[in-house]
C-alpha atoms as a PDB file:
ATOM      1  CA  UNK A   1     -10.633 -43.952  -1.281  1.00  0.00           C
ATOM      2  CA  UNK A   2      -8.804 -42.567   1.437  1.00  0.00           C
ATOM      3  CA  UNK A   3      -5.225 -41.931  -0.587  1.00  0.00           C
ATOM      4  CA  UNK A   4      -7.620 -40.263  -3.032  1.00  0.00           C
ATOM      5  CA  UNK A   5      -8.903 -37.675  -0.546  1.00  0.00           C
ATOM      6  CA  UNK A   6      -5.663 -37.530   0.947  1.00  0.00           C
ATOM      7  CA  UNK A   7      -4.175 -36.265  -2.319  1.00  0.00           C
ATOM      8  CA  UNK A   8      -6.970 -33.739  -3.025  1.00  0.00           C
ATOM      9  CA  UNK A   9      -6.093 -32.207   0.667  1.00  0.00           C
ATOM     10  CA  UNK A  10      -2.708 -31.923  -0.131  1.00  0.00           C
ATOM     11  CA  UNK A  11      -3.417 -30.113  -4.307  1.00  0.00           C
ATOM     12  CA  UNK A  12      -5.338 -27.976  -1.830  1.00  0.00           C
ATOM     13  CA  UNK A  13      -3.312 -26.833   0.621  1.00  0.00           C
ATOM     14  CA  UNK A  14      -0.550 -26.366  -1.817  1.00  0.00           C
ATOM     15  CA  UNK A  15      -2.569 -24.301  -4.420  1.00  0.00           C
ATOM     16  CA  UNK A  16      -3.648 -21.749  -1.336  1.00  0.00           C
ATOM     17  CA  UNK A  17       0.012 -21.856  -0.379  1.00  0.00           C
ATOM     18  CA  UNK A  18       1.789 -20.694  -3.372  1.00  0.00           C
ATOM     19  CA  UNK A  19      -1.630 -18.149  -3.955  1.00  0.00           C
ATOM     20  CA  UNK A  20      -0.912 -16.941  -0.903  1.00  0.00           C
ATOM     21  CA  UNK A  21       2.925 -16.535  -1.600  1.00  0.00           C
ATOM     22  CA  UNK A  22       2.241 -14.795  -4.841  1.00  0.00           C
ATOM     23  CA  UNK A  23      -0.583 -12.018  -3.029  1.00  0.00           C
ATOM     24  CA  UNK A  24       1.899 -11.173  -0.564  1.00  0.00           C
ATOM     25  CA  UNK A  25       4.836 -10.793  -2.974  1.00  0.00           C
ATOM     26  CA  UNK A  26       2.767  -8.736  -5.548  1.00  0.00           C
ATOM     27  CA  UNK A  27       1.678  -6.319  -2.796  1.00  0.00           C
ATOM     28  CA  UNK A  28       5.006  -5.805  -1.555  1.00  0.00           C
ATOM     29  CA  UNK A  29       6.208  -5.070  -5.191  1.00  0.00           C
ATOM     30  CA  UNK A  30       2.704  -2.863  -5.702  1.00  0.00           C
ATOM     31  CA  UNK A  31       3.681  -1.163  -2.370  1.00  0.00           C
ATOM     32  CA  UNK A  32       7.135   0.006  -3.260  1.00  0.00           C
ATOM     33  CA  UNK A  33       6.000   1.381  -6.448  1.00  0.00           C
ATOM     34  CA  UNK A  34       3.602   3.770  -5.098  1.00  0.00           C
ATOM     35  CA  UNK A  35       6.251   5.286  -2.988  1.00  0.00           C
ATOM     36  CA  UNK A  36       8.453   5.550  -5.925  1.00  0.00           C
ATOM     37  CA  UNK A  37       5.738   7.175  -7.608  1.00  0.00           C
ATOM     38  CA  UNK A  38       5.098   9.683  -4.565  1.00  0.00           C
ATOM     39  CA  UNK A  39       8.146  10.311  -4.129  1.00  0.00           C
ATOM     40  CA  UNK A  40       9.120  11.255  -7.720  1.00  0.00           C
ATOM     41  CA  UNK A  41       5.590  13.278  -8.125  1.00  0.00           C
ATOM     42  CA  UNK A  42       7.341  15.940  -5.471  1.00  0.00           C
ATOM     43  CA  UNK A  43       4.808  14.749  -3.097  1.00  0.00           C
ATOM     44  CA  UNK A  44       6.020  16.001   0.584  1.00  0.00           C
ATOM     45  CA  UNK A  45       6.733  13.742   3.415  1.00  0.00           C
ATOM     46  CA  UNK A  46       4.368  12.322   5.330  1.00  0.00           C
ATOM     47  CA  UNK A  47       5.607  13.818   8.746  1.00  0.00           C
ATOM     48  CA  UNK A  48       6.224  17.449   7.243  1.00  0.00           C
ATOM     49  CA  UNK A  49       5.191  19.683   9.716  1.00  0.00           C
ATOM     50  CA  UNK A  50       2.116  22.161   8.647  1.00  0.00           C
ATOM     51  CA  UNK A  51       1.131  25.655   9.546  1.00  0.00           C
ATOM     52  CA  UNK A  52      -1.322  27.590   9.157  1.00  0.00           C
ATOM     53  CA  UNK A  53      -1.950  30.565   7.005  1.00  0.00           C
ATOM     54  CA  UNK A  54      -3.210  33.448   9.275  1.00  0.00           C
ATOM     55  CA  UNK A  55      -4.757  34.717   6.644  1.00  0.00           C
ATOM     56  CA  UNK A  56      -6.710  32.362   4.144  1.00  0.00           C
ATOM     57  CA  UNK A  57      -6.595  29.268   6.960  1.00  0.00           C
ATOM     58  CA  UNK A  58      -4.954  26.943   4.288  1.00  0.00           C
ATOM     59  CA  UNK A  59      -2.473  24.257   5.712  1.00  0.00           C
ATOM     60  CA  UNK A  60       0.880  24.546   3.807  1.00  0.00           C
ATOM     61  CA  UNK A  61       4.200  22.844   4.860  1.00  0.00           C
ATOM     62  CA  UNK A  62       6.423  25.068   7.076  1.00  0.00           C
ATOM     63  CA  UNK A  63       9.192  24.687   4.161  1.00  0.00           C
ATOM     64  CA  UNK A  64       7.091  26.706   1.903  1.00  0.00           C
ATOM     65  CA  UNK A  65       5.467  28.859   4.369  1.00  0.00           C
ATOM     66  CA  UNK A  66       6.633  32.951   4.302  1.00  0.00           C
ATOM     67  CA  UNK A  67       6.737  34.109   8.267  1.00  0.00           C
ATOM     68  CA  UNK A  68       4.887  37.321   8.216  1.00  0.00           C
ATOM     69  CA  UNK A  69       4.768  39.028  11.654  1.00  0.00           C
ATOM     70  CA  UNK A  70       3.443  36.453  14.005  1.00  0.00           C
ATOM     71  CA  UNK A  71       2.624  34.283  11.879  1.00  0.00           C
ATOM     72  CA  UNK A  72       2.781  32.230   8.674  1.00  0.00           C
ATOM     73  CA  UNK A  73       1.301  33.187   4.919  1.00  0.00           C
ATOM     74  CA  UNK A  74       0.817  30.640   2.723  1.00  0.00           C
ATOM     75  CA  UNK A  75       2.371  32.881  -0.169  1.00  0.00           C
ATOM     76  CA  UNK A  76      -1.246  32.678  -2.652  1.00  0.00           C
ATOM     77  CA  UNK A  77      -2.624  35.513  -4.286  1.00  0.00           C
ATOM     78  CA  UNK A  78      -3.796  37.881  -1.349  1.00  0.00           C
ATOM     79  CA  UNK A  79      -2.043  36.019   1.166  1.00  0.00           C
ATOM     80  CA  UNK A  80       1.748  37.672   0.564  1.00  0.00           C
ATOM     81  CA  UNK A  81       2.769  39.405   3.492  1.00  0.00           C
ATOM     82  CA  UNK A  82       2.293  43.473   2.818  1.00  0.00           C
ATOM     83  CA  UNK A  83       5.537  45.597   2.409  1.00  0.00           C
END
């Protein structure tokens, strides 16, 4: 009786091992792929630095950002600097 439950601890302990293994593996894969996916969709770093429009408010990345005076535009319809 005791080999019996012995071997049933052991089926056990091996099935949540290797279901373990295979979690851990298919979120690393999983992982990797979304930030081959962000990257390729033109998304912009996660660190980019953002400014402010002065005048709509909107965030944009600096990058894209037109400097207008003292400040930054965001470039959208009504927000182009004035020449």
């Amino acid at each position: 009786m005791l080999k019996i439950l012995l071997l049933i601890t052991i089926v056990v302990v091996a099935v949540l091992l290797v279901r373990n293994a295979l979690k851990a593996a298919s979120g690393k894969r999983d992982g990797a792929e979304d930030s081959a996916r962000d990257a390729s969709a033109g998304a912009p770093p996660a660190d980019a630095n953002l400014v402010r429009c002065g005048a709509c408010g909107a965030f944009v990345p600096k990058a894209d950002a037109v400097v207008a005076g003292t400040g930054y535009r965001c470039g959208g319809a009504g927000c182009a600097p004035k020449r």
